[in-house]
PDB file of N, CA and C in Angstrom:
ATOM      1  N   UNK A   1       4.108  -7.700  13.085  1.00  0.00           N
ATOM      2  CA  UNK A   1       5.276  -8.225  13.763  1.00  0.00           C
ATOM      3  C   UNK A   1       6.423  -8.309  12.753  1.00  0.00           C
ATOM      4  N   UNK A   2       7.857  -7.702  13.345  1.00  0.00           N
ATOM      5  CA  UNK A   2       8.606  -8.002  12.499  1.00  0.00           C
ATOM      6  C   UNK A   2       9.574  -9.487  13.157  1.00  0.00           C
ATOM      7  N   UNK A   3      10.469  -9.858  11.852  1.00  0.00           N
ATOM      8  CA  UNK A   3      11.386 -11.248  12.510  1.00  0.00           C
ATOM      9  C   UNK A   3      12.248 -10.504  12.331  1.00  0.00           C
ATOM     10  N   UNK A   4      13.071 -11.239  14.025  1.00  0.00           N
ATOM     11  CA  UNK A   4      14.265 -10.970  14.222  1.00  0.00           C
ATOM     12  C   UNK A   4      15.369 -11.890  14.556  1.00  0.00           C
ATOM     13  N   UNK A   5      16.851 -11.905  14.793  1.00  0.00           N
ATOM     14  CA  UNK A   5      17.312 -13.005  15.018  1.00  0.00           C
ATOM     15  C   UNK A   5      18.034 -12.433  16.367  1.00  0.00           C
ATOM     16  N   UNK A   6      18.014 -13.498  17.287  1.00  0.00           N
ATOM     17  CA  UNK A   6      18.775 -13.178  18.992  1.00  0.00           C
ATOM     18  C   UNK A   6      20.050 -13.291  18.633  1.00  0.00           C
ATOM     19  N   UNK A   7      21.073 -12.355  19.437  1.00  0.00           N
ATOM     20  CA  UNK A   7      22.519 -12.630  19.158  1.00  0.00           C
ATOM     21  C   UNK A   7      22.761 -13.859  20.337  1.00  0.00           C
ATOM     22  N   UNK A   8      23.016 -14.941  19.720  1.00  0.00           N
ATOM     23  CA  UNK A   8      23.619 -15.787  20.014  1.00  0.00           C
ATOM     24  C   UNK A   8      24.222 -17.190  19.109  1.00  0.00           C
ATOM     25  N   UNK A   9      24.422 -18.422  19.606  1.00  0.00           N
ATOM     26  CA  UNK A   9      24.869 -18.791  18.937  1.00  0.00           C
ATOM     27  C   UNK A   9      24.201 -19.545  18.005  1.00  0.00           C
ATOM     28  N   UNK A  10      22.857 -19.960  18.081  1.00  0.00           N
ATOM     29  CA  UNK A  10      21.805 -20.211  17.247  1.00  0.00           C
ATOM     30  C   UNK A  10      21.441 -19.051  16.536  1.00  0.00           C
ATOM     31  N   UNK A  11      21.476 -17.598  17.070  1.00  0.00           N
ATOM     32  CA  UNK A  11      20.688 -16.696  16.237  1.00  0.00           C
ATOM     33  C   UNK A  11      19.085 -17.397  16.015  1.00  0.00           C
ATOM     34  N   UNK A  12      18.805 -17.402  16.833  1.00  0.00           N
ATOM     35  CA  UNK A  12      17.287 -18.094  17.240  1.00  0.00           C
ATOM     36  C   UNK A  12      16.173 -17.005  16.531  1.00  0.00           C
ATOM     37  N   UNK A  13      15.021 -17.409  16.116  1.00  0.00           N
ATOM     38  CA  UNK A  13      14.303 -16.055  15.573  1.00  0.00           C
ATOM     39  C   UNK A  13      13.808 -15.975  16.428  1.00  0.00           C
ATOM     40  N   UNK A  14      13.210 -14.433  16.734  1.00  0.00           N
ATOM     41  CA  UNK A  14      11.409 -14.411  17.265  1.00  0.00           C
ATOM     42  C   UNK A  14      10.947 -12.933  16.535  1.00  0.00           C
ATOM     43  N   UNK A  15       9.977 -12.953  16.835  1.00  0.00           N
ATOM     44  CA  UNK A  15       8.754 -11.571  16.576  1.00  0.00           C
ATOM     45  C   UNK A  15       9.200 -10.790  16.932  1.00  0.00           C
ATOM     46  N   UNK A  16       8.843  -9.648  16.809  1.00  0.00           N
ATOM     47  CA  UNK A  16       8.232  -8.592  17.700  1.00  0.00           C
ATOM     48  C   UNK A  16       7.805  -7.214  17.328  1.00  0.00           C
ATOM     49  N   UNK A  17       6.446  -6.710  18.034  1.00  0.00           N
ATOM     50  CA  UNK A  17       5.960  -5.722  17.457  1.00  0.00           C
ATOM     51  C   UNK A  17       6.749  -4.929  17.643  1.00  0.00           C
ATOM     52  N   UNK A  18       7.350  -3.976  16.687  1.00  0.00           N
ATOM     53  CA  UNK A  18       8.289  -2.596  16.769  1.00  0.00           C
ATOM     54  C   UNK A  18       7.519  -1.497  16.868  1.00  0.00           C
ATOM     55  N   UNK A  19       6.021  -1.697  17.494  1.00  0.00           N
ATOM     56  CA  UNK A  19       5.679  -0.076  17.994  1.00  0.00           C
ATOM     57  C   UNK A  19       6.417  -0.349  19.567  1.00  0.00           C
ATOM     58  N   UNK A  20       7.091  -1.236  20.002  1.00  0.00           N
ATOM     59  CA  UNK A  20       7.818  -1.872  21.352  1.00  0.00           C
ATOM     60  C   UNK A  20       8.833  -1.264  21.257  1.00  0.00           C
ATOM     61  N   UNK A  21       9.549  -0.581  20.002  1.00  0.00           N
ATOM     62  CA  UNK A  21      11.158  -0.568  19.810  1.00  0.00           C
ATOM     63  C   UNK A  21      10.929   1.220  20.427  1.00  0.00           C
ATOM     64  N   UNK A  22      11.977   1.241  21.100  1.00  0.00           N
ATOM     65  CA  UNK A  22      11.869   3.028  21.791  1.00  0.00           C
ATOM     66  C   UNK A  22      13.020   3.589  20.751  1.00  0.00           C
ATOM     67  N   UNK A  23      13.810   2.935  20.648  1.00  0.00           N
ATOM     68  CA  UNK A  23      15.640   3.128  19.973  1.00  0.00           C
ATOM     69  C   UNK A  23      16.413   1.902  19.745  1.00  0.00           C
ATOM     70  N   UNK A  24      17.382   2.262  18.438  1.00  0.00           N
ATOM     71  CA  UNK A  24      17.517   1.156  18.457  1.00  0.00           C
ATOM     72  C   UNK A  24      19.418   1.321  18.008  1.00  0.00           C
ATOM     73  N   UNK A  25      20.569   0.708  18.835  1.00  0.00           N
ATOM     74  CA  UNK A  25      21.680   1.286  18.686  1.00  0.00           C
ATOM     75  C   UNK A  25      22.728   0.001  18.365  1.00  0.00           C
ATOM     76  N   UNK A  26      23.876   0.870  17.634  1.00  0.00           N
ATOM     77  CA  UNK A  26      24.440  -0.362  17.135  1.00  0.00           C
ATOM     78  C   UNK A  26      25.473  -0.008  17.867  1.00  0.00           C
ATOM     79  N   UNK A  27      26.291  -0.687  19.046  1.00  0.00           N
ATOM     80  CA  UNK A  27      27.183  -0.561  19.968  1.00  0.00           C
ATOM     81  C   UNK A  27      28.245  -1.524  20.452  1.00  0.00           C
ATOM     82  N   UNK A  28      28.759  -2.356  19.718  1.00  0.00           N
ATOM     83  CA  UNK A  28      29.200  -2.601  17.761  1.00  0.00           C
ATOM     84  C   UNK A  28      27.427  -3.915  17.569  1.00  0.00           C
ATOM     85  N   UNK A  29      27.447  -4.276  18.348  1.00  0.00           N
ATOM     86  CA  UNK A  29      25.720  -4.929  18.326  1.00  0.00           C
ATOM     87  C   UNK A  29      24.922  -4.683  18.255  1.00  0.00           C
ATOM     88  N   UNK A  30      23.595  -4.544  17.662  1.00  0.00           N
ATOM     89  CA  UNK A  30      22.347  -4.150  17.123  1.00  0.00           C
ATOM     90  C   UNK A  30      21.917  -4.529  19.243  1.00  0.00           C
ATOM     91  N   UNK A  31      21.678  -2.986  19.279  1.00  0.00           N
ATOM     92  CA  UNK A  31      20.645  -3.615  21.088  1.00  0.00           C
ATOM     93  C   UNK A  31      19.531  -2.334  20.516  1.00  0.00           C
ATOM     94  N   UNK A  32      17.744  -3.264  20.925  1.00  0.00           N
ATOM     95  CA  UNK A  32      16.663  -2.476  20.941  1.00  0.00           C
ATOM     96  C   UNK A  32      16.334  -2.489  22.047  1.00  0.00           C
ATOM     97  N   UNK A  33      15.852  -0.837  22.498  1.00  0.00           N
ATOM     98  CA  UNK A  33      15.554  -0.932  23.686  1.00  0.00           C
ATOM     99  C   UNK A  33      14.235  -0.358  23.512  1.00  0.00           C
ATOM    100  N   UNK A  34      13.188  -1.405  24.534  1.00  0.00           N
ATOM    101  CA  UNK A  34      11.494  -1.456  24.161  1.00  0.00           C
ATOM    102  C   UNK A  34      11.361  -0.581  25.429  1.00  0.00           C
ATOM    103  N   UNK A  35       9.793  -0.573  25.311  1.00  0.00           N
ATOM    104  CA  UNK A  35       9.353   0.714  26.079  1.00  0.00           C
ATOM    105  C   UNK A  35       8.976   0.025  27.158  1.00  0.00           C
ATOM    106  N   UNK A  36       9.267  -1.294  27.812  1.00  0.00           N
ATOM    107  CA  UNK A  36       9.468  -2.039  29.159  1.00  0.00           C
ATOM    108  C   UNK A  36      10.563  -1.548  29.535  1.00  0.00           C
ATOM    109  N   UNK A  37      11.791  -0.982  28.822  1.00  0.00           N
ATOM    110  CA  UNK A  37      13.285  -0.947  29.288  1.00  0.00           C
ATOM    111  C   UNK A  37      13.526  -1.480  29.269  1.00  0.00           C
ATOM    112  N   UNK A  38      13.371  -2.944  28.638  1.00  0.00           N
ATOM    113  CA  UNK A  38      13.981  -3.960  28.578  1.00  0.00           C
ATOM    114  C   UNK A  38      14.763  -3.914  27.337  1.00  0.00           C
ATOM    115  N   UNK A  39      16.212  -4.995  27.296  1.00  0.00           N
ATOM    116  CA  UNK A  39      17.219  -4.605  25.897  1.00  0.00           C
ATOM    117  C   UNK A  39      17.586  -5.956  25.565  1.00  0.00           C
ATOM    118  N   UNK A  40      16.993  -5.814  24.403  1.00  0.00           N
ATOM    119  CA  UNK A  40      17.333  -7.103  23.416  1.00  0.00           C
ATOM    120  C   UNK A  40      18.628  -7.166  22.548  1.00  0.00           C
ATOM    121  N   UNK A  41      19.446  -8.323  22.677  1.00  0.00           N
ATOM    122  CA  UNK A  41      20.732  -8.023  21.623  1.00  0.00           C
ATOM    123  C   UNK A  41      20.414  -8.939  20.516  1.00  0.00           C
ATOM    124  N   UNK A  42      19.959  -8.242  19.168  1.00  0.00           N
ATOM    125  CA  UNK A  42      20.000  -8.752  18.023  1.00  0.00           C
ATOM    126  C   UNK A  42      21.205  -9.094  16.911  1.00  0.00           C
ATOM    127  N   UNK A  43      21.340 -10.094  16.460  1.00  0.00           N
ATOM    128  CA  UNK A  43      22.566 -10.053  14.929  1.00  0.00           C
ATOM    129  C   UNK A  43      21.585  -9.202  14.011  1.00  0.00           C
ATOM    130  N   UNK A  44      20.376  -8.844  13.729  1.00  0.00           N
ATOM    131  CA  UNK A  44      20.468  -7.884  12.081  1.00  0.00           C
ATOM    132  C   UNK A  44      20.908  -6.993  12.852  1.00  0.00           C
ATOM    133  N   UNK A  45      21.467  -5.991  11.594  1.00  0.00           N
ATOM    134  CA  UNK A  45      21.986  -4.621  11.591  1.00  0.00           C
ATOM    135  C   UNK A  45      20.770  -3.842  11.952  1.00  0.00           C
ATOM    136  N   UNK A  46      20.805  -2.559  12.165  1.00  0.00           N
ATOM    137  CA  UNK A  46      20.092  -1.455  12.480  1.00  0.00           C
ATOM    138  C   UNK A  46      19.494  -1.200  11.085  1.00  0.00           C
ATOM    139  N   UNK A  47      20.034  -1.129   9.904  1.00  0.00           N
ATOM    140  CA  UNK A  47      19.107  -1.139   8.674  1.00  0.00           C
ATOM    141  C   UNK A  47      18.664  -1.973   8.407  1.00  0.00           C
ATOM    142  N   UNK A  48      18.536  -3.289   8.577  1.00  0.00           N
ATOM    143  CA  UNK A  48      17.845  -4.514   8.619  1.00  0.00           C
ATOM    144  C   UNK A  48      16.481  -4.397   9.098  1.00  0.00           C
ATOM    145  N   UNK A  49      16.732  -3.706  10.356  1.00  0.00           N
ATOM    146  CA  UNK A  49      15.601  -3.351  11.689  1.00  0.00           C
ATOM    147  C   UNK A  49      14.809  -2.599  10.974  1.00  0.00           C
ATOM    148  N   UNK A  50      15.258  -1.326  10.714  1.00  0.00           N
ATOM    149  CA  UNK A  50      14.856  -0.325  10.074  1.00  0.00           C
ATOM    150  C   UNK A  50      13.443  -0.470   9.141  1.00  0.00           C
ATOM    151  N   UNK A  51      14.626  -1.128   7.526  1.00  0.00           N
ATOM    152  CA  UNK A  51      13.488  -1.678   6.724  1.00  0.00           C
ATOM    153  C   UNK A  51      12.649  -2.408   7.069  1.00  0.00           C
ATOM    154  N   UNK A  52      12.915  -3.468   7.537  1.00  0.00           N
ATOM    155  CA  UNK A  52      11.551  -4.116   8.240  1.00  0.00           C
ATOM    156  C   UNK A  52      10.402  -3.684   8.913  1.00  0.00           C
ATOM    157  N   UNK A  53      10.254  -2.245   9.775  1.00  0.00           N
ATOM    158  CA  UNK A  53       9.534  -1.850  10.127  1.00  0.00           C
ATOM    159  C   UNK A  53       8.953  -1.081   9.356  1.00  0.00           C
ATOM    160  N   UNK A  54       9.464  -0.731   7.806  1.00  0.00           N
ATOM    161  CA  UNK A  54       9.061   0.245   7.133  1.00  0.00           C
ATOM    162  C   UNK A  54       8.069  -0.650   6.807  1.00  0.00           C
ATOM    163  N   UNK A  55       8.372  -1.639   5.962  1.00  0.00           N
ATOM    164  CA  UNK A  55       7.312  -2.577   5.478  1.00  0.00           C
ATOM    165  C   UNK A  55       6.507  -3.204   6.146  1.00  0.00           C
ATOM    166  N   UNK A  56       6.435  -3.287   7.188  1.00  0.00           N
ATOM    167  CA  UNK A  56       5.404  -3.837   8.023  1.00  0.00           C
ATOM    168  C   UNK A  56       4.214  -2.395   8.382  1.00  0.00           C
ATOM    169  N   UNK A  57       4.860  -1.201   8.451  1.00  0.00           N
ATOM    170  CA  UNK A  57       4.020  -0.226   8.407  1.00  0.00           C
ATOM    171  C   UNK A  57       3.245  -0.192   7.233  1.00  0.00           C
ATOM    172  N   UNK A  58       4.159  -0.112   6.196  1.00  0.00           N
ATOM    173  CA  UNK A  58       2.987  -0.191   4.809  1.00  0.00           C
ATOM    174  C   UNK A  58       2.380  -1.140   4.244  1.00  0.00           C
ATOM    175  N   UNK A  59       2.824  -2.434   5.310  1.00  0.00           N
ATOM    176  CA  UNK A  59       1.738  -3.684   4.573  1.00  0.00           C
ATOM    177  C   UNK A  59       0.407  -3.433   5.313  1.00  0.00           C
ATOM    178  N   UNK A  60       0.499  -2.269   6.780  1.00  0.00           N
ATOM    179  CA  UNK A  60      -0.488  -1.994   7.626  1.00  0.00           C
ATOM    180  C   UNK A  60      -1.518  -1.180   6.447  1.00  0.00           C
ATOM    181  N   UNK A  61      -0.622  -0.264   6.001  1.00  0.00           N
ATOM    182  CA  UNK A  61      -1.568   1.079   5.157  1.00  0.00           C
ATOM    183  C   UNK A  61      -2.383  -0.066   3.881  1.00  0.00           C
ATOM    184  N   UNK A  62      -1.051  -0.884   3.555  1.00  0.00           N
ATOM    185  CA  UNK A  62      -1.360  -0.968   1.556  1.00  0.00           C
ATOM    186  C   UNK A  62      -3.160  -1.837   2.648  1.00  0.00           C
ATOM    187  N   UNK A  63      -3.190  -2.394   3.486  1.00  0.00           N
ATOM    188  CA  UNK A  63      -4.232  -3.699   4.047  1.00  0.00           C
ATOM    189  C   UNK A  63      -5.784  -2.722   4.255  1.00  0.00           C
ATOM    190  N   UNK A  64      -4.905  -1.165   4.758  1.00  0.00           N
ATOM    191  CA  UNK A  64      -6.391  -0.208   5.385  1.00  0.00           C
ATOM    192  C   UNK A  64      -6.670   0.704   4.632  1.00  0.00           C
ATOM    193  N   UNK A  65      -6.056   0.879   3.630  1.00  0.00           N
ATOM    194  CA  UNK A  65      -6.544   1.582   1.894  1.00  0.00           C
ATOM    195  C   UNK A  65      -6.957   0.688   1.196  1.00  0.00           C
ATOM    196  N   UNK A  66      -8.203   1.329   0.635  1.00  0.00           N
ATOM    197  CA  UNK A  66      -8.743   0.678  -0.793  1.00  0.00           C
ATOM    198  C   UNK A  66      -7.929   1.061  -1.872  1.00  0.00           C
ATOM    199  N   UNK A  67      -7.834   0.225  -2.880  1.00  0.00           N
ATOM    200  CA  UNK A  67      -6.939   0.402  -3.903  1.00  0.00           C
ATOM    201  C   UNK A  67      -7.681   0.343  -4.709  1.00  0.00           C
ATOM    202  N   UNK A  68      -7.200   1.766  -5.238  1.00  0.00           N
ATOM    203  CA  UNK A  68      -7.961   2.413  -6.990  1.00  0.00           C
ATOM    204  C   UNK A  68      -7.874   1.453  -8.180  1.00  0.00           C
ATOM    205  N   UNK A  69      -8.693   1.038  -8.656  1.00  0.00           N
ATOM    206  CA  UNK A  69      -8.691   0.774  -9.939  1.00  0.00           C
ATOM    207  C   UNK A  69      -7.920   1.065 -10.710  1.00  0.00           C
ATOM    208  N   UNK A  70      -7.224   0.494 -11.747  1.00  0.00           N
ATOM    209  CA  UNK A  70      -6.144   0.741 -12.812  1.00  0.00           C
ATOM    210  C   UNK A  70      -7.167   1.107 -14.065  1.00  0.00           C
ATOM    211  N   UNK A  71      -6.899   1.829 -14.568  1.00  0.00           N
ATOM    212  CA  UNK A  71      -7.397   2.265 -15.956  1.00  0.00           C
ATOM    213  C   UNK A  71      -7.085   1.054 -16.890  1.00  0.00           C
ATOM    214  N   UNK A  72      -8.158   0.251 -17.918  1.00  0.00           N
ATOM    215  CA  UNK A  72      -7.722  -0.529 -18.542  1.00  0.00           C
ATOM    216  C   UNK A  72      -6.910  -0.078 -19.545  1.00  0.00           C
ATOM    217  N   UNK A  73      -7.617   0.909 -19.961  1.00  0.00           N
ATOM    218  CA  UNK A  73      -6.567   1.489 -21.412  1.00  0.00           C
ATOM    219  C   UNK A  73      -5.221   1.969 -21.482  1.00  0.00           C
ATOM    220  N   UNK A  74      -4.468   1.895 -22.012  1.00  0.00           N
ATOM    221  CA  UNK A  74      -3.221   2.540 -21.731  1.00  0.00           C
ATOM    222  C   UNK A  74      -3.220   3.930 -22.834  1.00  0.00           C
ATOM    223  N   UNK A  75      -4.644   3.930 -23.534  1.00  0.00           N
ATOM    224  CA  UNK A  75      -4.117   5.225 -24.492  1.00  0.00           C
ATOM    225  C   UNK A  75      -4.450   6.507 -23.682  1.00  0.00           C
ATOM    226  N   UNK A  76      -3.736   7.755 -24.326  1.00  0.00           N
ATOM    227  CA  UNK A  76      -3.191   8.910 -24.110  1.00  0.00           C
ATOM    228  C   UNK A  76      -4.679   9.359 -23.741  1.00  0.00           C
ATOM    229  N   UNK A  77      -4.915  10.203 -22.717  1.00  0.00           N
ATOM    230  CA  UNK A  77      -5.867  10.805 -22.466  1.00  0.00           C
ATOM    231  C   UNK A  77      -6.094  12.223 -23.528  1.00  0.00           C
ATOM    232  N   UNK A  78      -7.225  12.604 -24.007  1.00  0.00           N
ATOM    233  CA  UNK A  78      -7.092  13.935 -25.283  1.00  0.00           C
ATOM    234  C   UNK A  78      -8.099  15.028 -24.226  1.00  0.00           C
ATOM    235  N   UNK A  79      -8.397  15.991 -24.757  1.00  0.00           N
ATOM    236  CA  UNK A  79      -8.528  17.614 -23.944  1.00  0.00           C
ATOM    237  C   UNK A  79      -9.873  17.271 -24.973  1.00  0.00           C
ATOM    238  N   UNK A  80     -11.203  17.484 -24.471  1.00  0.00           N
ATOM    239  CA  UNK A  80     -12.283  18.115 -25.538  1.00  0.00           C
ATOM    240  C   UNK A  80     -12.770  19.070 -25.539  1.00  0.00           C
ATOM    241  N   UNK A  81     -12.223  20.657 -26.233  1.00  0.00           N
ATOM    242  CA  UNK A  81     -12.279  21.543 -26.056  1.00  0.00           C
ATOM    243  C   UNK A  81     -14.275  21.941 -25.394  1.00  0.00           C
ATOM    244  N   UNK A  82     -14.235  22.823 -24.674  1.00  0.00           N
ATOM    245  CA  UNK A  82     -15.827  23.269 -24.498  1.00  0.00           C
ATOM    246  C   UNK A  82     -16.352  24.423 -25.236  1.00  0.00           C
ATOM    247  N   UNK A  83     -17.216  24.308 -24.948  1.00  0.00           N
ATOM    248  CA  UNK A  83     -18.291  25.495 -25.926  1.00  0.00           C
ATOM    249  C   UNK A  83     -18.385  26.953 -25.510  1.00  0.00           C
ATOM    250  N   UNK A  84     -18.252  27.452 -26.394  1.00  0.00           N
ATOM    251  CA  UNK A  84     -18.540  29.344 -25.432  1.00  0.00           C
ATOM    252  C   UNK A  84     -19.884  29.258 -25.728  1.00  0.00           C
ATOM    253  N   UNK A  85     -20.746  29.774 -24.181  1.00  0.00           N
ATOM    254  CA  UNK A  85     -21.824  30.148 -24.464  1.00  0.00           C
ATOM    255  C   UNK A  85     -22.343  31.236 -23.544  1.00  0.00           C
ATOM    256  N   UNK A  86     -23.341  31.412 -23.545  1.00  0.00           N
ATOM    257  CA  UNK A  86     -23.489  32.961 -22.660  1.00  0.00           C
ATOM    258  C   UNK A  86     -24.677  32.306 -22.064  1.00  0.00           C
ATOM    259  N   UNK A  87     -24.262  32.970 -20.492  1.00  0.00           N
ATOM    260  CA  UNK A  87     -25.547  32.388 -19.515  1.00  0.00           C
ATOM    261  C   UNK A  87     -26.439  33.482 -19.599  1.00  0.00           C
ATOM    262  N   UNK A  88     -27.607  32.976 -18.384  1.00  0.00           N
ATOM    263  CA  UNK A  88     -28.485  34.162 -18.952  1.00  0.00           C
ATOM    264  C   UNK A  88     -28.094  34.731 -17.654  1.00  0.00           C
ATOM    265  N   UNK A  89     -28.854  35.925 -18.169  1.00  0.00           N
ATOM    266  CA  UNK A  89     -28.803  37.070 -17.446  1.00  0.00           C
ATOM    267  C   UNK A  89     -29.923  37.507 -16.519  1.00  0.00           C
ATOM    268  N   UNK A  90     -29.815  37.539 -15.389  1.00  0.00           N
ATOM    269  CA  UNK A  90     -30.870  37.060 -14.764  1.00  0.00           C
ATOM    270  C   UNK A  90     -31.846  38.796 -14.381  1.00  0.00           C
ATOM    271  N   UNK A  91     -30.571  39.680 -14.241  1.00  0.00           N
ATOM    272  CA  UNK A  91     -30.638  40.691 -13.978  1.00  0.00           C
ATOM    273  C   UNK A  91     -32.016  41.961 -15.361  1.00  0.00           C
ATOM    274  N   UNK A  92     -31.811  41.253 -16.456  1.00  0.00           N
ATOM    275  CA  UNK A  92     -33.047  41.810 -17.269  1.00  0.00           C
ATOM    276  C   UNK A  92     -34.067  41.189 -16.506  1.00  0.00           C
ATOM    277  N   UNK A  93     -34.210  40.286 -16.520  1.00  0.00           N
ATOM    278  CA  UNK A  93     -35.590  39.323 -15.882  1.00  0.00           C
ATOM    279  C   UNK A  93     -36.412  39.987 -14.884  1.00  0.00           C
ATOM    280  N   UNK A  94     -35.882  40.530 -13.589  1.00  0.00           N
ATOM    281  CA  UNK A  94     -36.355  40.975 -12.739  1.00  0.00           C
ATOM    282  C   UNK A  94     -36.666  42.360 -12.919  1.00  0.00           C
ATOM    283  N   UNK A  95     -35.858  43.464 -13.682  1.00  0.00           N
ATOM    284  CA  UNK A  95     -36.067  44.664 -14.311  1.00  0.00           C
ATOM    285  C   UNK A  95     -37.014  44.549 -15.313  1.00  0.00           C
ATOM    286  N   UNK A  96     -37.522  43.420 -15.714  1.00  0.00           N
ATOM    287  CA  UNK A  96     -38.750  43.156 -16.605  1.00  0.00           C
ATOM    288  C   UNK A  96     -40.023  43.610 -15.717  1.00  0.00           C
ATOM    289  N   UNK A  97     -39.681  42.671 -14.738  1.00  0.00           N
ATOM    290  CA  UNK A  97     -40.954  42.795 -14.048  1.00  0.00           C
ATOM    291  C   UNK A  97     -41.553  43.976 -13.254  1.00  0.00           C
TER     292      UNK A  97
END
């Protein structure tokens, strides 16, 4: 749920889930119109609205991802070169036999 404030003269808060918001227009007033068709006149701005739903989406994700472990170390990771070696060859083996 995000908070919002009613245009009036309290600017009263309430909720509301913004998977509800269909569009949302600033006409010089912030009006959302939900997928009842119904139209709410808000005082925040349309970027107000906006961000808020961003973060409420990713407090959804950061809540339904596990979060990786931080590496304690902060030193530089190094390359350890590998070994040349020769596999076998499987192809004598069977020409053996």
């Amino acid at each position: 749920m995000i908070r919002l404030h009613r245009l009036s003269a309290r600017a009263e808060v309430f909720y509301l889930n913004p998977d509800l918001i269909v569009s949302i227009d600033s006409t010089p007033d912030t009006v959302l119109t939900l997928t009842t068709q119904q139209k709410v006149l808000i005082s925040d701005t349309p970027e107000v609205v906006v961000a808020a739903i961003q973060s409420w989406r990713a407090s959804i994700l950061a809540a339904g991802i596990p979060s990786t472990p931080r590496r304690r170390s902060e030193a530089a990771l190094t390359l350890v070169s590998a070994t040349v070696g020769t596999y076998p060859n499987h192809d004598h083996e069977e020409s053996d036999r």
